[in-house]
Protein backbone atom coordinates (compact mmCIF):
# COMPACT_ATOMS: atom_id res chain seq x y z
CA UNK A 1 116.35 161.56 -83.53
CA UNK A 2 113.92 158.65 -82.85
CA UNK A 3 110.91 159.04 -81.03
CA UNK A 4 111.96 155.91 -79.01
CA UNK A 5 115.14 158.04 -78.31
CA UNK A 6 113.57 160.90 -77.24
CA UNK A 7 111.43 158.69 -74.51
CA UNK A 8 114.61 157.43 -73.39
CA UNK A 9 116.05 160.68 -72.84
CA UNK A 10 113.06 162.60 -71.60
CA UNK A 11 111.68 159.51 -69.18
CA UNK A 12 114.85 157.86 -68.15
CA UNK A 13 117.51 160.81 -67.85
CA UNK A 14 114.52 163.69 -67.26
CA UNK A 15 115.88 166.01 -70.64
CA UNK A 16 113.44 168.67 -70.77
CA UNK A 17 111.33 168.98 -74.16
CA UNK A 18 112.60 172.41 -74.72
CA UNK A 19 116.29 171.15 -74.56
CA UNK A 20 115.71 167.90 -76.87
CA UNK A 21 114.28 170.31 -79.53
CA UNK A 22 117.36 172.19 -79.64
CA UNK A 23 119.43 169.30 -79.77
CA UNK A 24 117.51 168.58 -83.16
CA UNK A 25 118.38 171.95 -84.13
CA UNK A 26 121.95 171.00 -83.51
CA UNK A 27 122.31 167.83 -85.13
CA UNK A 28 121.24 169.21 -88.43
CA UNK A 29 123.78 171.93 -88.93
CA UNK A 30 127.18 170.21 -87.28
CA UNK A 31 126.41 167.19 -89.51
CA UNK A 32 128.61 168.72 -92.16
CA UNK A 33 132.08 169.32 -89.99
CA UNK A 34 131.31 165.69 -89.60
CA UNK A 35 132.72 164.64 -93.43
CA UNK A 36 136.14 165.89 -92.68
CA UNK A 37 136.73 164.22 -88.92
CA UNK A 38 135.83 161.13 -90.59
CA UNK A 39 138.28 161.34 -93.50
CA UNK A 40 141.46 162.43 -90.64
CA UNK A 41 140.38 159.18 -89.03
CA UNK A 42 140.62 156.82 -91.32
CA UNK A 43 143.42 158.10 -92.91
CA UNK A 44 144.90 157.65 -89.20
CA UNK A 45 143.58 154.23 -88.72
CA UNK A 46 145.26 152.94 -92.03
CA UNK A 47 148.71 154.73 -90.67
CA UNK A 48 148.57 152.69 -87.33
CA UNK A 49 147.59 149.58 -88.67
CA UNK A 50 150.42 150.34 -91.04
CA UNK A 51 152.90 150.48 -88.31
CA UNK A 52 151.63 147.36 -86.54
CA UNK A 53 152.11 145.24 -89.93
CA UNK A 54 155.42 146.97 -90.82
CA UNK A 55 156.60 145.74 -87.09
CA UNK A 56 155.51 142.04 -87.71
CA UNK A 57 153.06 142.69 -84.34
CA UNK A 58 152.21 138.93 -82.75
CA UNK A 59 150.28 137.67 -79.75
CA UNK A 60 153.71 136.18 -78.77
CA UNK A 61 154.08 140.14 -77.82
CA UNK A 62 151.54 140.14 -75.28
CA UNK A 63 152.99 138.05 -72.88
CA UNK A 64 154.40 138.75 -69.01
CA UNK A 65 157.94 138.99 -68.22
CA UNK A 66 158.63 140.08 -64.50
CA UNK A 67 161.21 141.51 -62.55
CA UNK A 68 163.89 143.87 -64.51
CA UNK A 69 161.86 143.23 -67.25
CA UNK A 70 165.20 142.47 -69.43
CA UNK A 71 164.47 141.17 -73.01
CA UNK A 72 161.25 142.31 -73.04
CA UNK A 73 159.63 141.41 -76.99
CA UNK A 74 156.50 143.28 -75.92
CA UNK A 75 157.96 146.19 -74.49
CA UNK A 76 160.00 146.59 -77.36
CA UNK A 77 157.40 145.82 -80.32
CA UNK A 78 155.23 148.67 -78.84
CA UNK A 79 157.95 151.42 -78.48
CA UNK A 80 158.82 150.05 -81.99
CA UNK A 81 155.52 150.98 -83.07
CA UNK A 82 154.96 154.44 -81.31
CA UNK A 83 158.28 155.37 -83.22
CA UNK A 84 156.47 154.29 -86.63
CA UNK A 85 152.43 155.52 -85.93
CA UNK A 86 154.73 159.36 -85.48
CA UNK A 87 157.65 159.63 -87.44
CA UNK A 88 160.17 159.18 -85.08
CA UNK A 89 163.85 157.29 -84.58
CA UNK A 90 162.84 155.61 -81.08
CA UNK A 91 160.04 155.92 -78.39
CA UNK A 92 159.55 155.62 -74.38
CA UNK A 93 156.16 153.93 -73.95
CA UNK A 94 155.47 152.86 -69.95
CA UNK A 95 153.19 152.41 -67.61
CA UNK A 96 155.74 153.85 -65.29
CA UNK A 97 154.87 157.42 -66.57
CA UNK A 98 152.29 158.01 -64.42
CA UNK A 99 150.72 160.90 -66.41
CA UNK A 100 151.00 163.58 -68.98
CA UNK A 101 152.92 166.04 -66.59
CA UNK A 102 155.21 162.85 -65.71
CA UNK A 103 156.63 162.18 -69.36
CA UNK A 104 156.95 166.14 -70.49
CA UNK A 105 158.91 166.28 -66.37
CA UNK A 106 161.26 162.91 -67.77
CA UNK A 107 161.77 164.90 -71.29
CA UNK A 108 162.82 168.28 -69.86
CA UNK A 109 165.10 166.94 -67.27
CA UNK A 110 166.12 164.75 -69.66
CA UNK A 111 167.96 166.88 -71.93
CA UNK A 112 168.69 170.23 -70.04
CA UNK A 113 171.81 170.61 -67.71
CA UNK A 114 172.53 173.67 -65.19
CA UNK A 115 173.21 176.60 -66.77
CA UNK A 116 170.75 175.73 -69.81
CA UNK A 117 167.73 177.68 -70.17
CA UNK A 118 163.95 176.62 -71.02
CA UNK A 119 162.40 178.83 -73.96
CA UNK A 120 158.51 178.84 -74.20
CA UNK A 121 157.29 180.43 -77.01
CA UNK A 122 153.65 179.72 -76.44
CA UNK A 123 153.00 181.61 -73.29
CA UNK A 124 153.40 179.71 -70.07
CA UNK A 125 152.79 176.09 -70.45
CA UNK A 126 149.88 174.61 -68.52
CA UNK A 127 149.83 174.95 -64.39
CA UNK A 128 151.04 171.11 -63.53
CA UNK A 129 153.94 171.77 -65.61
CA UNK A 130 154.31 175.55 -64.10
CA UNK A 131 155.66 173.58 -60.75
CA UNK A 132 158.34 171.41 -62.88
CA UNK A 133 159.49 174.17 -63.95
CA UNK A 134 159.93 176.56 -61.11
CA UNK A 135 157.71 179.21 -62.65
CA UNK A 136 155.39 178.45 -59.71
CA UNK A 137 157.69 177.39 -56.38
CA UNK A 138 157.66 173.60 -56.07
CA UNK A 139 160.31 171.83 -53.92
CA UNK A 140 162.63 170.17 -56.08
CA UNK A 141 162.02 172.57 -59.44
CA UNK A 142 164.14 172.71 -62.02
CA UNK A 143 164.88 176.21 -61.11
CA UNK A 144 166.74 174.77 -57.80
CA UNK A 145 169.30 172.90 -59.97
CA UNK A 146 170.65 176.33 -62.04
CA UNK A 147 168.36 175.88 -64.96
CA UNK A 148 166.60 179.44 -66.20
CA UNK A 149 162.91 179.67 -67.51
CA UNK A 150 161.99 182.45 -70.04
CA UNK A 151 158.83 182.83 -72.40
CA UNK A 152 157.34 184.41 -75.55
CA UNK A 153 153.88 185.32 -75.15
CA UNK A 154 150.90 185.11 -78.24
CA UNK A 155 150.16 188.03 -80.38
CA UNK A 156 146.67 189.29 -79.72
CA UNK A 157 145.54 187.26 -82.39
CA UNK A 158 146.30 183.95 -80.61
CA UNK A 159 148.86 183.16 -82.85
CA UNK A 160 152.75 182.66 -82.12
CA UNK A 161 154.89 185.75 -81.95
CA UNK A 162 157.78 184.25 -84.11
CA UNK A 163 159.52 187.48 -84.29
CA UNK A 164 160.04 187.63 -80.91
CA UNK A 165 160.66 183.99 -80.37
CA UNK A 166 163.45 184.25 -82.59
CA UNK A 167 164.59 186.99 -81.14
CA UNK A 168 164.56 185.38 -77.77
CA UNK A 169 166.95 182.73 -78.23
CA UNK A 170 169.98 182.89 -76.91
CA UNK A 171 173.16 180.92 -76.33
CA UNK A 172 172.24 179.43 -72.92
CA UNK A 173 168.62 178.38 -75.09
CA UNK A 174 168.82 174.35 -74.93
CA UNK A 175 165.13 173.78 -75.31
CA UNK A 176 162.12 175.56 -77.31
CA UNK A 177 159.00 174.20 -75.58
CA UNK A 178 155.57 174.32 -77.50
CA UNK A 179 152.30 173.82 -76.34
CA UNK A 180 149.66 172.37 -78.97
CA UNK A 181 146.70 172.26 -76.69
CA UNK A 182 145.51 175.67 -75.24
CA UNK A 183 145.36 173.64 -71.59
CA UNK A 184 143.37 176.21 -69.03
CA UNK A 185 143.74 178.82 -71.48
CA UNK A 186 141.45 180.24 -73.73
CA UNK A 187 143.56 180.77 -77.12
CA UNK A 188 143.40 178.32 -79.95
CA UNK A 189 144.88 175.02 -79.95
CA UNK A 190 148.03 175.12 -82.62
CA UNK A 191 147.43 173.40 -85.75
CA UNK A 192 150.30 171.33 -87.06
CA UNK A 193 151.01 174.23 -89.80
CA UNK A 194 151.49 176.62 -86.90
CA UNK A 195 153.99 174.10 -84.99
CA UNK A 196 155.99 173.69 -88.25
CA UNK A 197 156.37 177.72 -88.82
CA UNK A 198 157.65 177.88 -85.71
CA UNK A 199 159.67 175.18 -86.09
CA UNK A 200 161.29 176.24 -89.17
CA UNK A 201 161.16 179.96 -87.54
CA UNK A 202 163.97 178.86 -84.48
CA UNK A 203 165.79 176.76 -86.08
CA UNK A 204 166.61 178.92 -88.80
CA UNK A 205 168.31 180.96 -85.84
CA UNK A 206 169.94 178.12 -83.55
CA UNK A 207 170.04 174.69 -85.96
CA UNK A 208 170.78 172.58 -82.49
CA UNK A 209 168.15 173.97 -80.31
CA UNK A 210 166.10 170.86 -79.39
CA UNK A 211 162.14 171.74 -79.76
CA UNK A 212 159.87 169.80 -77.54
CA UNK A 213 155.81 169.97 -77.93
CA UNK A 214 153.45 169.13 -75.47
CA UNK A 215 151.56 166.80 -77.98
CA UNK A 216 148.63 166.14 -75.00
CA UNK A 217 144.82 165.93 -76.08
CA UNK A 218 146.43 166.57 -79.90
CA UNK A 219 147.31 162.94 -81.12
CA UNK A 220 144.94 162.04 -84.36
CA UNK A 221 143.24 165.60 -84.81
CA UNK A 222 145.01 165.74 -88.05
CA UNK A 223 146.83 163.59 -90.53
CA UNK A 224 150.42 164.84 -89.27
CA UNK A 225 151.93 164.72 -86.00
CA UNK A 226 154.76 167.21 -84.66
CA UNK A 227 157.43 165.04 -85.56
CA UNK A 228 156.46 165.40 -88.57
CA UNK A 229 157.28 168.58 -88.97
CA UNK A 230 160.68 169.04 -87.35
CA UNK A 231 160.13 168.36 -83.47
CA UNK A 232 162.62 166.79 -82.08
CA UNK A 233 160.77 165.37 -79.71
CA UNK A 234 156.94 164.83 -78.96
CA UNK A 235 155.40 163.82 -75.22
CA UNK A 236 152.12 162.63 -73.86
CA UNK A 237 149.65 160.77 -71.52
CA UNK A 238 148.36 157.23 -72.66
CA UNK A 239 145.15 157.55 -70.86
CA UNK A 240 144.27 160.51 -73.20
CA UNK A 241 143.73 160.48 -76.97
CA UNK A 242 146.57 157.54 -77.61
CA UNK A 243 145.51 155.08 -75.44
CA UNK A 244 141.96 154.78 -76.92
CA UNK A 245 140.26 154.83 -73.65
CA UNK A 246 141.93 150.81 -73.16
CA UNK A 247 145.21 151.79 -71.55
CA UNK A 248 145.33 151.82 -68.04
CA UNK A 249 148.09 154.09 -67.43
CA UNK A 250 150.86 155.41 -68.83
CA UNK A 251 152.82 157.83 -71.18
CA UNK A 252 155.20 158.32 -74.31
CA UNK A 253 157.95 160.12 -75.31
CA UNK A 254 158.60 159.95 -79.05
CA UNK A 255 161.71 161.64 -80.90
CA UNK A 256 165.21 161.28 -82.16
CA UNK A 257 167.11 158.51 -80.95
CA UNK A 258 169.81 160.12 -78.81
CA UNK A 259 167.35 162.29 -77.11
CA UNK A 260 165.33 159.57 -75.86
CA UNK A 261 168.31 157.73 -74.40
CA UNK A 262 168.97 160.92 -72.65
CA UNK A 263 165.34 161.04 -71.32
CA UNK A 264 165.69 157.04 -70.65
CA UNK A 265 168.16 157.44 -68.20
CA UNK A 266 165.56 160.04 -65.95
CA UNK A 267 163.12 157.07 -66.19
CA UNK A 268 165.47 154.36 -64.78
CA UNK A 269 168.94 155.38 -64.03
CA UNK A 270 172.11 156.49 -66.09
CA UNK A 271 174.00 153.77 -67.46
CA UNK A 272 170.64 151.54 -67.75
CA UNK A 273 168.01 153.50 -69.60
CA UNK A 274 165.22 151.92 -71.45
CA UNK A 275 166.77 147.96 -71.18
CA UNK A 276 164.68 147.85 -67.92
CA UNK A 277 161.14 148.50 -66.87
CA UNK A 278 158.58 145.82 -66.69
CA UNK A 279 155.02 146.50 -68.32
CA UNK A 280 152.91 144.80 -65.31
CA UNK A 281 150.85 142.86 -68.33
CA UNK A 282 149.53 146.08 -69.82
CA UNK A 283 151.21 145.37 -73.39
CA UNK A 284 147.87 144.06 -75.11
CA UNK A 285 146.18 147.08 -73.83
CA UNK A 286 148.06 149.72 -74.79
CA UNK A 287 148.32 148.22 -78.32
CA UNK A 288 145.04 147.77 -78.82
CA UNK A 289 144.45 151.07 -77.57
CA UNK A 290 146.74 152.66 -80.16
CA UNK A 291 144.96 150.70 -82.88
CA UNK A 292 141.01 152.10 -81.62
CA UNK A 293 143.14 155.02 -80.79
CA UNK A 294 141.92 156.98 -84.20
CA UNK A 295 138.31 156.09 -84.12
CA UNK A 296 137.63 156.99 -80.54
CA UNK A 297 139.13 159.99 -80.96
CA UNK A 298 137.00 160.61 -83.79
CA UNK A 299 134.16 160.54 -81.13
CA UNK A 300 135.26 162.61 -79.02
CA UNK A 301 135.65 165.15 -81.53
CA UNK A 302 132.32 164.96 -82.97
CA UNK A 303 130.92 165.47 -79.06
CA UNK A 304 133.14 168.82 -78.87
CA UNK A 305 131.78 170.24 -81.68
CA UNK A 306 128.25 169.31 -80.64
CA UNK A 307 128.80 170.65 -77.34
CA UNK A 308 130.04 174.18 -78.45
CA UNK A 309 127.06 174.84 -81.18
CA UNK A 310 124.56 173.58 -78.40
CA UNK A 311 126.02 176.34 -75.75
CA UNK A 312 126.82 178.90 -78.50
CA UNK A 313 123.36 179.02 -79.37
CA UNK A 314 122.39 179.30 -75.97
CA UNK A 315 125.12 182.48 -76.22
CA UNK A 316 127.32 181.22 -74.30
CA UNK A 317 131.06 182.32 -75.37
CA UNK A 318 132.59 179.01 -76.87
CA UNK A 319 136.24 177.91 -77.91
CA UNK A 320 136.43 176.44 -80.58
CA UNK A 321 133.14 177.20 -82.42
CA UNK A 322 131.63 174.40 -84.24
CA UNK A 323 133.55 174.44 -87.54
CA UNK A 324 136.63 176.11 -86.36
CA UNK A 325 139.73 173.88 -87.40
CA UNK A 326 140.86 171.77 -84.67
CA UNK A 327 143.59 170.58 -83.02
CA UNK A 328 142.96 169.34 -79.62
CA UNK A 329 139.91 167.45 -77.66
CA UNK A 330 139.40 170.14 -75.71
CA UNK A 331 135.71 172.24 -76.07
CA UNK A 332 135.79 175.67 -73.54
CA UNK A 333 132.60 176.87 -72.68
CA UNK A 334 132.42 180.14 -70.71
CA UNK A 335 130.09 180.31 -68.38
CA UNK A 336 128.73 183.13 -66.02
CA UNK A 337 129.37 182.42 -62.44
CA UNK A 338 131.10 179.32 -60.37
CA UNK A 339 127.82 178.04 -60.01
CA UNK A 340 127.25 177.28 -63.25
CA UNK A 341 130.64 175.94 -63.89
CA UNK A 342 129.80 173.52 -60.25
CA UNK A 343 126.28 172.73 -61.94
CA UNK A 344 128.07 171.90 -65.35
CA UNK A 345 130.34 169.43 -63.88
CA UNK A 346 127.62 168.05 -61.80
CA UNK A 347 125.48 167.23 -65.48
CA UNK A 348 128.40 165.59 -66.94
CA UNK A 349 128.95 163.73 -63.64
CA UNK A 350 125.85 162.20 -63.69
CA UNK A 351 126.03 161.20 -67.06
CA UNK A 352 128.75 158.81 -66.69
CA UNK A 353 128.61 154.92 -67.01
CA UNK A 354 130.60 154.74 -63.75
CA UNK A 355 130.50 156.78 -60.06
CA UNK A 356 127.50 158.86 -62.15
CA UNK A 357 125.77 158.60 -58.56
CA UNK A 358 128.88 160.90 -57.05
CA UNK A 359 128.55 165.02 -56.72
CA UNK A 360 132.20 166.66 -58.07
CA UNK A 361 133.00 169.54 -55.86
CA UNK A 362 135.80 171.82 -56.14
CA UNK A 363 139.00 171.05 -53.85
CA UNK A 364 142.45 171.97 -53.60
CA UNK A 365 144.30 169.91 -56.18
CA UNK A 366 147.85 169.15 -56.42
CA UNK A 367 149.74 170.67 -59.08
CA UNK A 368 146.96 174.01 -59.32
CA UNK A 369 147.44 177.39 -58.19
CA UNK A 370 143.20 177.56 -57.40
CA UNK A 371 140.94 175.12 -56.56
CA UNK A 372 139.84 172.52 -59.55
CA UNK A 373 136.48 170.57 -60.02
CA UNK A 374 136.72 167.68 -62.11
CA UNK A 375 133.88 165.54 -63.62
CA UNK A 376 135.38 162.36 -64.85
CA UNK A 377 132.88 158.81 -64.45
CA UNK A 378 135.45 157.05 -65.99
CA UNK A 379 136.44 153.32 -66.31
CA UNK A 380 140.18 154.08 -66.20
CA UNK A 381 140.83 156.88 -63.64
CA UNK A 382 141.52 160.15 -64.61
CA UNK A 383 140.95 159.34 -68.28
CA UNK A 384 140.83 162.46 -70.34
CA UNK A 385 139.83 160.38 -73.70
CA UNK A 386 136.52 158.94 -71.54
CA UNK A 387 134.06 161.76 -71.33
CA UNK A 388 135.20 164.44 -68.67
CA UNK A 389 134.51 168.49 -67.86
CA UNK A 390 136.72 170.19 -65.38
CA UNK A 391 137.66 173.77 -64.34
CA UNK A 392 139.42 175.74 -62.08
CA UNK A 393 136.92 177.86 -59.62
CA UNK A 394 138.41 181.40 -61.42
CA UNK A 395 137.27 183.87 -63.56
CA UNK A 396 136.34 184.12 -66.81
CA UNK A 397 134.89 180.41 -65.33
CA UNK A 398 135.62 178.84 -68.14
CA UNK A 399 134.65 174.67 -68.06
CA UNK A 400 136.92 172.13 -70.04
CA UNK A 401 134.54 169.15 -71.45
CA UNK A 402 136.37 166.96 -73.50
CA UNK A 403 136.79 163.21 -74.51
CA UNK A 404 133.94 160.62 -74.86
CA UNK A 405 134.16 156.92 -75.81
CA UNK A 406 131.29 157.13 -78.01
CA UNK A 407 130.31 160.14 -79.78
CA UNK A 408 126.68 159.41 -78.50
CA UNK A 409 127.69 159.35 -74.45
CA UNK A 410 129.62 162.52 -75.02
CA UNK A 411 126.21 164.33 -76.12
CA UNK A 412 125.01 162.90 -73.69
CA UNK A 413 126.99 164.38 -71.35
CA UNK A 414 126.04 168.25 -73.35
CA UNK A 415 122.49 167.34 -72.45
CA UNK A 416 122.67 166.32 -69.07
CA UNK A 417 125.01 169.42 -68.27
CA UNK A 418 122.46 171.89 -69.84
CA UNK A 419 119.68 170.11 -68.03
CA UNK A 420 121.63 170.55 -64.96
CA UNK A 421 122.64 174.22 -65.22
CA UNK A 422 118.55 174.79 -65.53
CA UNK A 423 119.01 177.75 -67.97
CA UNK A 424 116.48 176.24 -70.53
């Protein structure tokens, strides 16, 4: 670290001397995981700039069209393209997918039909999809419409009971759902090894089961996707690792061809699918986002690791350690009471570039069965690829920091939450 570096930190953001030393301490032994998130990105970058070539992408795609939205180029040359960057026959890419929860919703009730039932063989999938479901009571659940829920919970050792999701499948099973990321639970995210033994696992006992991962926070941690390995189809959020912090809203569905007309028709309406849909001008965007998509995820993978061996050694509980594989954005720091988890939030708060002046409390959000702070200065709203830390106010108190532009904001963000917290 520079000395001019460490006056910047200690005299402009007030980072204790005690707390800059350990962050020296830190820097020299992640440096190594760094080697190997540097060879999955570029080995990602080359694969999307290798879709946007293959797809002869022009600036003649980055124009307006308005109303219906009918003969959209642009529309088209970027669902072209998410097909390509993962493997995949088609794609739903829209702004009309308002987030992550939105385009795994479109995908379920895109393919099951009363009578069907929902197999999860990775416990029960995170809380926003929960109310989708009918797992938790929402009005208008899937569980209103005849459609039956059952799951497969991890071994002990975090891994995927495949004995017993094999042996759960039945003849009313329509869809296997997998979750990559662990969500607000503290397990391991899958790798893309795990996915494909499951994979391989279920179909060997039902061929036409459709399997559907929850790809969210998991785009570009390795060098192969789920569709890659045998999903049938693959769903998640544009302002999160594939939208490379530019989109402004958004989500994909990417898979075989007639499942995503299926899921078309829940976007729009049956009989007109993915012909319609205007893009509201954010074509160039979410392109462009794709393309930094790899290198700013990078960054926010480098700031995860930093974060967990800078609380580990503070013995803090931490999931994933420092050179655990990866699979996800996601860094889960236990902490020891709600107030640090408040005073956590609060740090990273006030280390973003935007609203860093605000105080996150905790509040009754929708979609959660407790209340939820979130810490998210972000120049797109919500943004979980921008640097963010949230939590629901339960026990273990576990805090989800994740995401960062720039691998140097989302250390930042480590500091400023330690600083915060006071424990140094």
């Amino acid at each position: 670290m520079l000395k001019e570096t460490e006056e910047i930190l200690s005299k402009m953001y007030g980072i204790d001397g005690d707390i800059l030393e350990l962050s020296k301490s830190v820097d020299n032994e992640i440096s190594g995981q760094f080697d190997r998130i540097r060879e999955i990105r570029e080995f990602n970058q080359l694969k999307v700039l290798n879709a946007m070539q293959e797809s002869h992408l022009s600036d003649n795609h980055f124009n307006w069209t308005t109303g219906y939205g009918y003969n959209d180029i642009g529309r088209e040359k970027v669902e072209e393209i998410y097909a390509r960057v993962f493997n995949a026959e088609d794609a739903l890419v829209r702004p009309q997918i308002v987030n992550g929860t939105h385009a795994l919703s479109l995908t379920i009730q895109g393919i099951v039909r009363p009578g069907d039932e929902i197999l999860s063989i990775t416990n029960a999938p995170y809380d926003t999809l929960q109310g989708v479901i009918g797992i938790r009571e929402e009005k208008g659940s899937l569980k209103e419409f005849g459609i039956t829920y059952k799951q497969v919970d991890f071994l002990p050792d975090g891994n995927i009971d495949i004995d017993g999701a094999k042996k759960a499948i039945s003849e009313k099973t329509k869809l296997i759902m997998i979750q990559r990321s662990k969500g607000y639970a503290w397990r391991k995210s899958l790798s893309i090894n795990d996915i494909k033994e499951a994979i391989e696992a279920v179909k060997s006992v039902k061929n036409d089961v459709i399997i559907m991962v929850d790809n969210c926070y998991g785009e570009f941690l390795e060098e192969l996707e789920p569709t890659d390995v045998g999903a049938d189809v693959i769903a998640g959020s544009l302002i999160k690792n594939p939208g490379g912090g530019l989109a402004l809203a958004g989500g994909y569905i990417v898979g075989k061809k007639d499942i995503i007309e299926l899921i078309s028709y829940r976007l729009t309406a049956p009989g007109i699918g993915k012909e319609c849909g205007l893009m509201f001008g954010t074509t160039r965007t979410i392109i462009q986002g794709l393309f930094l998509a790899p290198y700013i995820v990078s960054q926010a993978v480098m700031g995860a690791v930093y974060c967990s061996r800078l609380f580990e050694k503070l013995g803090y509980k931490v999931n994933p350690r420092y050179d655990d594989q990866r699979s996800d954005i996601i860094q889960i720091v236990q902490l020891k009471n709600a107030d640090e988890v408040v005073k956590f939030c609060e740090g990273v708060q006030e280390a973003a570039p935007v609203d860093s002046f605000v105080r996150p409390v905790p509040w009754d959000m929708p979609g959660y069965g407790d209340q939820v702070i979130m810490a998210a200065g972000a120049f797109v709203q919500g943004s979980s690829i921008e640097l963010s830390a949230d939590a629901p106010i339960r026990e273990p108190y576990n805090v989800y920091f994740q995401g960062g532009l720039t691998y140097d904001h989302s250390k930042m963000g480590s500091l400023k939450a330690l600083q915060r917290m006071g424990v140094l």
